[in-house]
PDB file of N, CA and C in Angstrom:
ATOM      1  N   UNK A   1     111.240  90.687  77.460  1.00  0.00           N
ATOM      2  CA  UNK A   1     111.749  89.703  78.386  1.00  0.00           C
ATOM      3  C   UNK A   1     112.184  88.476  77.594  1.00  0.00           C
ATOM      4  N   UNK A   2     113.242  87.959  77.931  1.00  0.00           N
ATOM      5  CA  UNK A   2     113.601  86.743  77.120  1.00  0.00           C
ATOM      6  C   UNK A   2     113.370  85.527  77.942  1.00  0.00           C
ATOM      7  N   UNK A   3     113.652  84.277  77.526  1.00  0.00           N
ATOM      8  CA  UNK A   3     113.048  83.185  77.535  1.00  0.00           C
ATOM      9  C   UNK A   3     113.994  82.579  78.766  1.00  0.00           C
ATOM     10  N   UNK A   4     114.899  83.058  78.942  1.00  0.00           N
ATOM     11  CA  UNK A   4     115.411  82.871  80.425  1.00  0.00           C
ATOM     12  C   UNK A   4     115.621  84.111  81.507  1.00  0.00           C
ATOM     13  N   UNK A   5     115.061  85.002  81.237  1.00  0.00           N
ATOM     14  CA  UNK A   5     114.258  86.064  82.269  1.00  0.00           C
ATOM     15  C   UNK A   5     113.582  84.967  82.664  1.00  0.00           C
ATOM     16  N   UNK A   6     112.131  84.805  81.898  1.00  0.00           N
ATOM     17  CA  UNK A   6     111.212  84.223  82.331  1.00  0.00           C
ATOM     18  C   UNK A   6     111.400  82.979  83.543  1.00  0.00           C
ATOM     19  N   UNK A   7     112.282  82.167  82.947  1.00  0.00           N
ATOM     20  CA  UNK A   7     112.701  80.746  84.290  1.00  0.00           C
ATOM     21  C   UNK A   7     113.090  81.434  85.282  1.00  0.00           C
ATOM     22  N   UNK A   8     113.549  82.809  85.425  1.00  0.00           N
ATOM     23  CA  UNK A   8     114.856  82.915  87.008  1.00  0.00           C
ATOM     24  C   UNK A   8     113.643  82.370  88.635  1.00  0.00           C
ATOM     25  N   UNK A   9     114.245  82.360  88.948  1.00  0.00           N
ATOM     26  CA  UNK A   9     113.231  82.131  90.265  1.00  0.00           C
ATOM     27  C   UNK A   9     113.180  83.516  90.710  1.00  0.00           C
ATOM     28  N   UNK A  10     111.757  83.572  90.751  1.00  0.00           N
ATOM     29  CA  UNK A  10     111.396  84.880  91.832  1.00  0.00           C
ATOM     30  C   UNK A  10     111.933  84.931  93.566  1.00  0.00           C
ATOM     31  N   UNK A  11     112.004  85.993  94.016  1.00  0.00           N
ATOM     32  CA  UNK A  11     112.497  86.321  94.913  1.00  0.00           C
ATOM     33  C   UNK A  11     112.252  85.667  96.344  1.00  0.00           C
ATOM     34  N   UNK A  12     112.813  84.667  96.762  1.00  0.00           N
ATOM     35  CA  UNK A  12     112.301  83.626  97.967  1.00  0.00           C
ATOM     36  C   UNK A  12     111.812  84.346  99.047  1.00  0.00           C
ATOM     37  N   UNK A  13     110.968  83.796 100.030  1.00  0.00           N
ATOM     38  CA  UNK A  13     110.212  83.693 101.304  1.00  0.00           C
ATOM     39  C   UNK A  13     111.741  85.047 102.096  1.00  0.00           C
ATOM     40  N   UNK A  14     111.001  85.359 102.567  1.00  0.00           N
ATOM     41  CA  UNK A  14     112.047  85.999 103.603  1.00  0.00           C
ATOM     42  C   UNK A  14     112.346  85.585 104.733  1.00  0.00           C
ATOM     43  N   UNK A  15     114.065  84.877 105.227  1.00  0.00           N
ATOM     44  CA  UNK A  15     114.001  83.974 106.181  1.00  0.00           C
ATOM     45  C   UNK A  15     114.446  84.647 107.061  1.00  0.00           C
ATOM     46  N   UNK A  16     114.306  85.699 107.594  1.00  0.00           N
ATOM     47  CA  UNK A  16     114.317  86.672 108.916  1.00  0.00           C
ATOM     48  C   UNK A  16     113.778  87.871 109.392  1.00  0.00           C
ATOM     49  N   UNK A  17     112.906  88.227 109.948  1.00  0.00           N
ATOM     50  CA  UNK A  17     112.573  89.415 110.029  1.00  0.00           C
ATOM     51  C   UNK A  17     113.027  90.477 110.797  1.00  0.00           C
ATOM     52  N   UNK A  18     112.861  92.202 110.526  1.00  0.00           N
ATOM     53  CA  UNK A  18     113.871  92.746 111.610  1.00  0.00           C
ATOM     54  C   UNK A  18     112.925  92.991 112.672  1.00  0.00           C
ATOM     55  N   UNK A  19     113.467  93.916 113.564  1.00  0.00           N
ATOM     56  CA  UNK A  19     112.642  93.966 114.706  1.00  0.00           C
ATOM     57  C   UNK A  19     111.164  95.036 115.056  1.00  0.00           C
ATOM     58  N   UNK A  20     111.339  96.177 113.591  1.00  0.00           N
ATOM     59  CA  UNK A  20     110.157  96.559 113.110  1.00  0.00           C
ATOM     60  C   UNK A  20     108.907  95.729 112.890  1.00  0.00           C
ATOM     61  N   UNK A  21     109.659  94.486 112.031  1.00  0.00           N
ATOM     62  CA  UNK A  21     108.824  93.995 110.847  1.00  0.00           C
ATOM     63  C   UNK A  21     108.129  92.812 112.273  1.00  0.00           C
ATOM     64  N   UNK A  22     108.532  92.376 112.812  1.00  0.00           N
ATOM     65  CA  UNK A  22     107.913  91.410 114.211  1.00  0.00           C
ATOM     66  C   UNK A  22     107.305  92.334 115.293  1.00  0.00           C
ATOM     67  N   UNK A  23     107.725  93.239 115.730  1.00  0.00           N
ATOM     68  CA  UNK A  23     106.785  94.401 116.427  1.00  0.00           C
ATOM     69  C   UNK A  23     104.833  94.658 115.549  1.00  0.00           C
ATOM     70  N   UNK A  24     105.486  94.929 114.439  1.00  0.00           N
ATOM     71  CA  UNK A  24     104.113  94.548 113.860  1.00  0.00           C
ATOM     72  C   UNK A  24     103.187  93.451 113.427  1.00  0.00           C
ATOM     73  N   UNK A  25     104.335  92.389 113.438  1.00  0.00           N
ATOM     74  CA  UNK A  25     103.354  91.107 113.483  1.00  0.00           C
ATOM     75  C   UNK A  25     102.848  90.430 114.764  1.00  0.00           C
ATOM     76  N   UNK A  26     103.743  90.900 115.903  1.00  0.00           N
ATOM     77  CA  UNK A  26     103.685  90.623 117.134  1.00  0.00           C
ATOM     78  C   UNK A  26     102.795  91.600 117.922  1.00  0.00           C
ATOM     79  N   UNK A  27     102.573  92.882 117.660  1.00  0.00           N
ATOM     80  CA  UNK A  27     101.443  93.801 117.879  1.00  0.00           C
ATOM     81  C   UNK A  27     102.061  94.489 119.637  1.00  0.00           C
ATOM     82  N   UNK A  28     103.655  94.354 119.157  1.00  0.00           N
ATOM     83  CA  UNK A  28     104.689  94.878 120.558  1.00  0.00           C
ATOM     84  C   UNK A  28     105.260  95.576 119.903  1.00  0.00           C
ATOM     85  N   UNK A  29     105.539  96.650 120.736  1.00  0.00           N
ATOM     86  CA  UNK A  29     106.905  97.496 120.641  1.00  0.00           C
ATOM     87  C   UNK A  29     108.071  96.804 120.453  1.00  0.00           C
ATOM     88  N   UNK A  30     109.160  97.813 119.440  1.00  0.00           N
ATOM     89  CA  UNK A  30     110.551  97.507 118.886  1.00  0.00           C
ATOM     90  C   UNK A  30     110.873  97.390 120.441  1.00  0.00           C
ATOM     91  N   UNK A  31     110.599  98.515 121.612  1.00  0.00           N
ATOM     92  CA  UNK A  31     111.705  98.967 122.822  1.00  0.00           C
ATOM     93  C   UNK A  31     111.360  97.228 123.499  1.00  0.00           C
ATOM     94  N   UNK A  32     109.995  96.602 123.093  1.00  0.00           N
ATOM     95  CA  UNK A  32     109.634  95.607 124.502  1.00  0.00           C
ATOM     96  C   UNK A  32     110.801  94.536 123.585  1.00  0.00           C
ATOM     97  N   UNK A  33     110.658  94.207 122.168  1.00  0.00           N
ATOM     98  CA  UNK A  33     111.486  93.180 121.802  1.00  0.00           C
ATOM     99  C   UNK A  33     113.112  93.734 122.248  1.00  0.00           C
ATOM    100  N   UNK A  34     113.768  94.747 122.320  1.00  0.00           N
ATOM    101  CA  UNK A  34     114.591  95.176 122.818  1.00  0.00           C
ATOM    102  C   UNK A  34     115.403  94.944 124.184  1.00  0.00           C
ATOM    103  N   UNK A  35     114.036  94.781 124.966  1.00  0.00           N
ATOM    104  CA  UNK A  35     114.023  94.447 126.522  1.00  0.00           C
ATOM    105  C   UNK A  35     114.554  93.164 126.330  1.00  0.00           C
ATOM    106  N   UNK A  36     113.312  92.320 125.497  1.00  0.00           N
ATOM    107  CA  UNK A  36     113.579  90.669 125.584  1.00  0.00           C
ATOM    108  C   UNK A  36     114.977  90.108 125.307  1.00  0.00           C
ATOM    109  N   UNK A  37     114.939  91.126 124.377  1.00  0.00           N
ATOM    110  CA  UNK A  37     116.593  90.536 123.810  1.00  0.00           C
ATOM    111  C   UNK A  37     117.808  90.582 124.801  1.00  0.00           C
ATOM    112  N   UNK A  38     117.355  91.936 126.196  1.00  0.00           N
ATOM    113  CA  UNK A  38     118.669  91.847 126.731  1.00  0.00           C
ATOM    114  C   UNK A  38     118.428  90.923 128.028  1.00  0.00           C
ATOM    115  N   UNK A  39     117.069  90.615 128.265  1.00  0.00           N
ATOM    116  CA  UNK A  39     116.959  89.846 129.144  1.00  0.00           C
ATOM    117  C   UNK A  39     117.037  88.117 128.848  1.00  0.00           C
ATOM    118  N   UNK A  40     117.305  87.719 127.398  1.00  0.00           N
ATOM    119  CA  UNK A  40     117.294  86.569 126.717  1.00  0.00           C
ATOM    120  C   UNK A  40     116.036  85.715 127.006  1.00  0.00           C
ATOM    121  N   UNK A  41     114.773  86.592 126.615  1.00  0.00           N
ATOM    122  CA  UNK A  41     113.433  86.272 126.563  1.00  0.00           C
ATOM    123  C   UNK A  41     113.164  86.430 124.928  1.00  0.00           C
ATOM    124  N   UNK A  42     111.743  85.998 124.550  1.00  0.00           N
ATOM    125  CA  UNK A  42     111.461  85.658 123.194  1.00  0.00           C
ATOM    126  C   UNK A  42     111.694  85.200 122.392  1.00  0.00           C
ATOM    127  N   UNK A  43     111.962  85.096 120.937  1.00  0.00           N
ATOM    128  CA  UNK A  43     112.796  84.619 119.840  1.00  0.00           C
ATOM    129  C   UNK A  43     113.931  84.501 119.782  1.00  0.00           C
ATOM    130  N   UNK A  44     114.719  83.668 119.245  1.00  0.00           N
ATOM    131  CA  UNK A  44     115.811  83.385 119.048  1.00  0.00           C
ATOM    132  C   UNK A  44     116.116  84.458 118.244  1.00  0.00           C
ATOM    133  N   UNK A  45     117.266  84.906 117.979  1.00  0.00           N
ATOM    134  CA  UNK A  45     117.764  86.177 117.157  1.00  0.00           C
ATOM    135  C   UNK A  45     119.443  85.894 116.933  1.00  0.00           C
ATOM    136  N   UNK A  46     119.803  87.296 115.879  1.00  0.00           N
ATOM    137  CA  UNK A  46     120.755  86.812 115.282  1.00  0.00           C
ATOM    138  C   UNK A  46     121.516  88.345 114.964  1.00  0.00           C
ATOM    139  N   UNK A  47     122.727  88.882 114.650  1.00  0.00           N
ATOM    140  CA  UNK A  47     122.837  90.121 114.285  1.00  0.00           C
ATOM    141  C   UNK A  47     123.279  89.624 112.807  1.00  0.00           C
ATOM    142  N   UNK A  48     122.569  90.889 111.733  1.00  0.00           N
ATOM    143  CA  UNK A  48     122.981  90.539 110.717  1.00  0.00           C
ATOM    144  C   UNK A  48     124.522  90.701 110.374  1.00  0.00           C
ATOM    145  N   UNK A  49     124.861  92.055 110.792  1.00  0.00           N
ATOM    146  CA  UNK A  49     125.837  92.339 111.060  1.00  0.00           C
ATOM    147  C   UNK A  49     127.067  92.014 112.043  1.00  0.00           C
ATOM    148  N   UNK A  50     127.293  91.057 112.311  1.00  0.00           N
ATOM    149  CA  UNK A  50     128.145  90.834 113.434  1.00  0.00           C
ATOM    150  C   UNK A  50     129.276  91.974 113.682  1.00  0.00           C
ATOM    151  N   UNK A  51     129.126  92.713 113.329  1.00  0.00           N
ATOM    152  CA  UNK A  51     130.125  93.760 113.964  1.00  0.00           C
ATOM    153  C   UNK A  51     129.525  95.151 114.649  1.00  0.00           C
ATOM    154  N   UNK A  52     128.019  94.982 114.320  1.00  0.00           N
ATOM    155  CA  UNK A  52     127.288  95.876 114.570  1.00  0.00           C
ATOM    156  C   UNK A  52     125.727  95.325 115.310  1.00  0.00           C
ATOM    157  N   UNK A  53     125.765  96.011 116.713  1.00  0.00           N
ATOM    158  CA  UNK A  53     124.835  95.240 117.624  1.00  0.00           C
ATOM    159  C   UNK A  53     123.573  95.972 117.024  1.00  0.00           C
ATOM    160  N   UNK A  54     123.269  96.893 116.633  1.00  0.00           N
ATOM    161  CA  UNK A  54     122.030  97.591 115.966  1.00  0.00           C
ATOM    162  C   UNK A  54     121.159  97.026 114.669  1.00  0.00           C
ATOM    163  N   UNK A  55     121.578  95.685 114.474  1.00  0.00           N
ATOM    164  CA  UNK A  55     121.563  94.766 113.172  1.00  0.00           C
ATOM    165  C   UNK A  55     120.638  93.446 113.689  1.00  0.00           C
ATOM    166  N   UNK A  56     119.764  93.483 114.477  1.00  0.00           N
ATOM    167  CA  UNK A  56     119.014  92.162 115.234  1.00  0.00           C
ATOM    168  C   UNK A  56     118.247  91.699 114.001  1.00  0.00           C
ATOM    169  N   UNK A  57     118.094  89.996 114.070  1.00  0.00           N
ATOM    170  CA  UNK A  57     117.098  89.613 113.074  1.00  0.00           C
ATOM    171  C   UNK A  57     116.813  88.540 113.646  1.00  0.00           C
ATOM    172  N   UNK A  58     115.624  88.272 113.329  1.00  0.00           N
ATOM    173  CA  UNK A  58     114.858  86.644 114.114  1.00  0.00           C
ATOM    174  C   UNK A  58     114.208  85.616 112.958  1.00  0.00           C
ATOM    175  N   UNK A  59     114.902  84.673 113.033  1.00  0.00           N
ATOM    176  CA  UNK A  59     114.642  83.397 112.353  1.00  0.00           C
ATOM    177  C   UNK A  59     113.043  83.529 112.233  1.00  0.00           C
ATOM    178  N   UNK A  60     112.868  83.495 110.726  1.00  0.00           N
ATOM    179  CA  UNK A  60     110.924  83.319 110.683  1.00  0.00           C
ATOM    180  C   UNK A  60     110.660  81.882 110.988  1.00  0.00           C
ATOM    181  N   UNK A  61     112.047  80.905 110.927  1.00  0.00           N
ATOM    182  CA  UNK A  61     111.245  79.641 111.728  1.00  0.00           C
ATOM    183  C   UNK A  61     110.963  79.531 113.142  1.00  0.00           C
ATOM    184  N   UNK A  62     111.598  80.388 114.077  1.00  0.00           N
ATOM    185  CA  UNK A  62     111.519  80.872 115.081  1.00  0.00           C
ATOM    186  C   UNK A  62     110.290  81.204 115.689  1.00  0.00           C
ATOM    187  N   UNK A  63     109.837  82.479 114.730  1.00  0.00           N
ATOM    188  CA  UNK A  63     108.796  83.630 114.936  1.00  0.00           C
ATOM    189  C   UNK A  63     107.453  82.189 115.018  1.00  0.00           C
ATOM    190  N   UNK A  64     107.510  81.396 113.515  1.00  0.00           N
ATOM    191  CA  UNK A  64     106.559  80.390 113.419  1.00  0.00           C
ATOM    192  C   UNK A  64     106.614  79.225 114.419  1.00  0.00           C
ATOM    193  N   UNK A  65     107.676  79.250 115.173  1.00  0.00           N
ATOM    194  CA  UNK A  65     107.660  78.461 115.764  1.00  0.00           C
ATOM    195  C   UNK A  65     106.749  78.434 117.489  1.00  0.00           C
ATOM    196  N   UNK A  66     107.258  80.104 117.481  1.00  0.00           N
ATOM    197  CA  UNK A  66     106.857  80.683 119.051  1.00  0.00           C
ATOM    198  C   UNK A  66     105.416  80.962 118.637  1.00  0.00           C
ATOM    199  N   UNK A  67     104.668  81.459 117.409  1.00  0.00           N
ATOM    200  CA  UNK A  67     103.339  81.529 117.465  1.00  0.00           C
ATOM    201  C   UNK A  67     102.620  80.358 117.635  1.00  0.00           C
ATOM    202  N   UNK A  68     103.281  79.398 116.953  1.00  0.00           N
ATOM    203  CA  UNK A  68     102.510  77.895 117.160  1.00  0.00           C
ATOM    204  C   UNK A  68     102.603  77.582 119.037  1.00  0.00           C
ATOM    205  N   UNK A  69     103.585  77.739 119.187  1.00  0.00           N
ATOM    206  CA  UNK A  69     103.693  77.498 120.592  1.00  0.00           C
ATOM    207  C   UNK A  69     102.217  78.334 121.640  1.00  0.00           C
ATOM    208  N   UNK A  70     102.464  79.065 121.160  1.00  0.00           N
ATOM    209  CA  UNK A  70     101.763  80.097 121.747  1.00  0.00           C
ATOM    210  C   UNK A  70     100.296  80.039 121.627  1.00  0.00           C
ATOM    211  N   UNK A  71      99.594  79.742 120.696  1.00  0.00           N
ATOM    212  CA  UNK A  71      99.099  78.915 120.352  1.00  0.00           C
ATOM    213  C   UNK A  71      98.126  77.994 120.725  1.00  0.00           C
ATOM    214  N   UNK A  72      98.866  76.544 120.594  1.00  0.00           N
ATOM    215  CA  UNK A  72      98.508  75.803 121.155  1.00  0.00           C
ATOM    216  C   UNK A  72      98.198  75.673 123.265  1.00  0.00           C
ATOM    217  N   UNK A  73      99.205  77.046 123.971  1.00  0.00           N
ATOM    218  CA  UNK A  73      98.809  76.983 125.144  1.00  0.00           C
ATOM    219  C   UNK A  73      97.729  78.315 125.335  1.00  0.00           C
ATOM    220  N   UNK A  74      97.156  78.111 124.161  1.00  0.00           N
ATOM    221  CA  UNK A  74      95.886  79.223 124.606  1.00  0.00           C
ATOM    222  C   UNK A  74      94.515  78.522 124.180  1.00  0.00           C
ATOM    223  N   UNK A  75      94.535  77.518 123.141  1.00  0.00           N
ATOM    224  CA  UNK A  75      93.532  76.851 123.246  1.00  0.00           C
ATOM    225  C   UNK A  75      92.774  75.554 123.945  1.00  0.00           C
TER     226      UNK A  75
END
């Protein structure tokens, strides 16, 4: 490894998750976030793909945002 390998920055925070990856942090089904999405309930979301609706992704400031929310009206 050379001496500017070493500086590169490692691979940043991941700033969206797909709808697998929040089903499991959310402890819901892909089909219920699916629902939400067409009923414009839950997270804010985004297609990565804009040409392709099968491409959903949700802002992790979002995700952090709705758990805090969520949250705070449970304690």
């Amino acid at each position: 490894m050379t001496e500017e390998n070493e500086k590169m920055p490692l691979e940043t925070e991941k700033t969206a998750l797909t709808p697998k990856e929040l089903s499991f942090r959310w402890g819901v089904s892909v089909k219920t976030l699916s629902t939400w999405r067409g009923l414009g309930k839950g997270p804010r979301f985004f297609y990565a793909n804009k040409e392709d609706s099968s491409s959903p992704r949700y802002p992790i400031e979002e995700v952090e945002a709705r758990e805090a929310d969520l949250k705070t009206h449970t304690e």
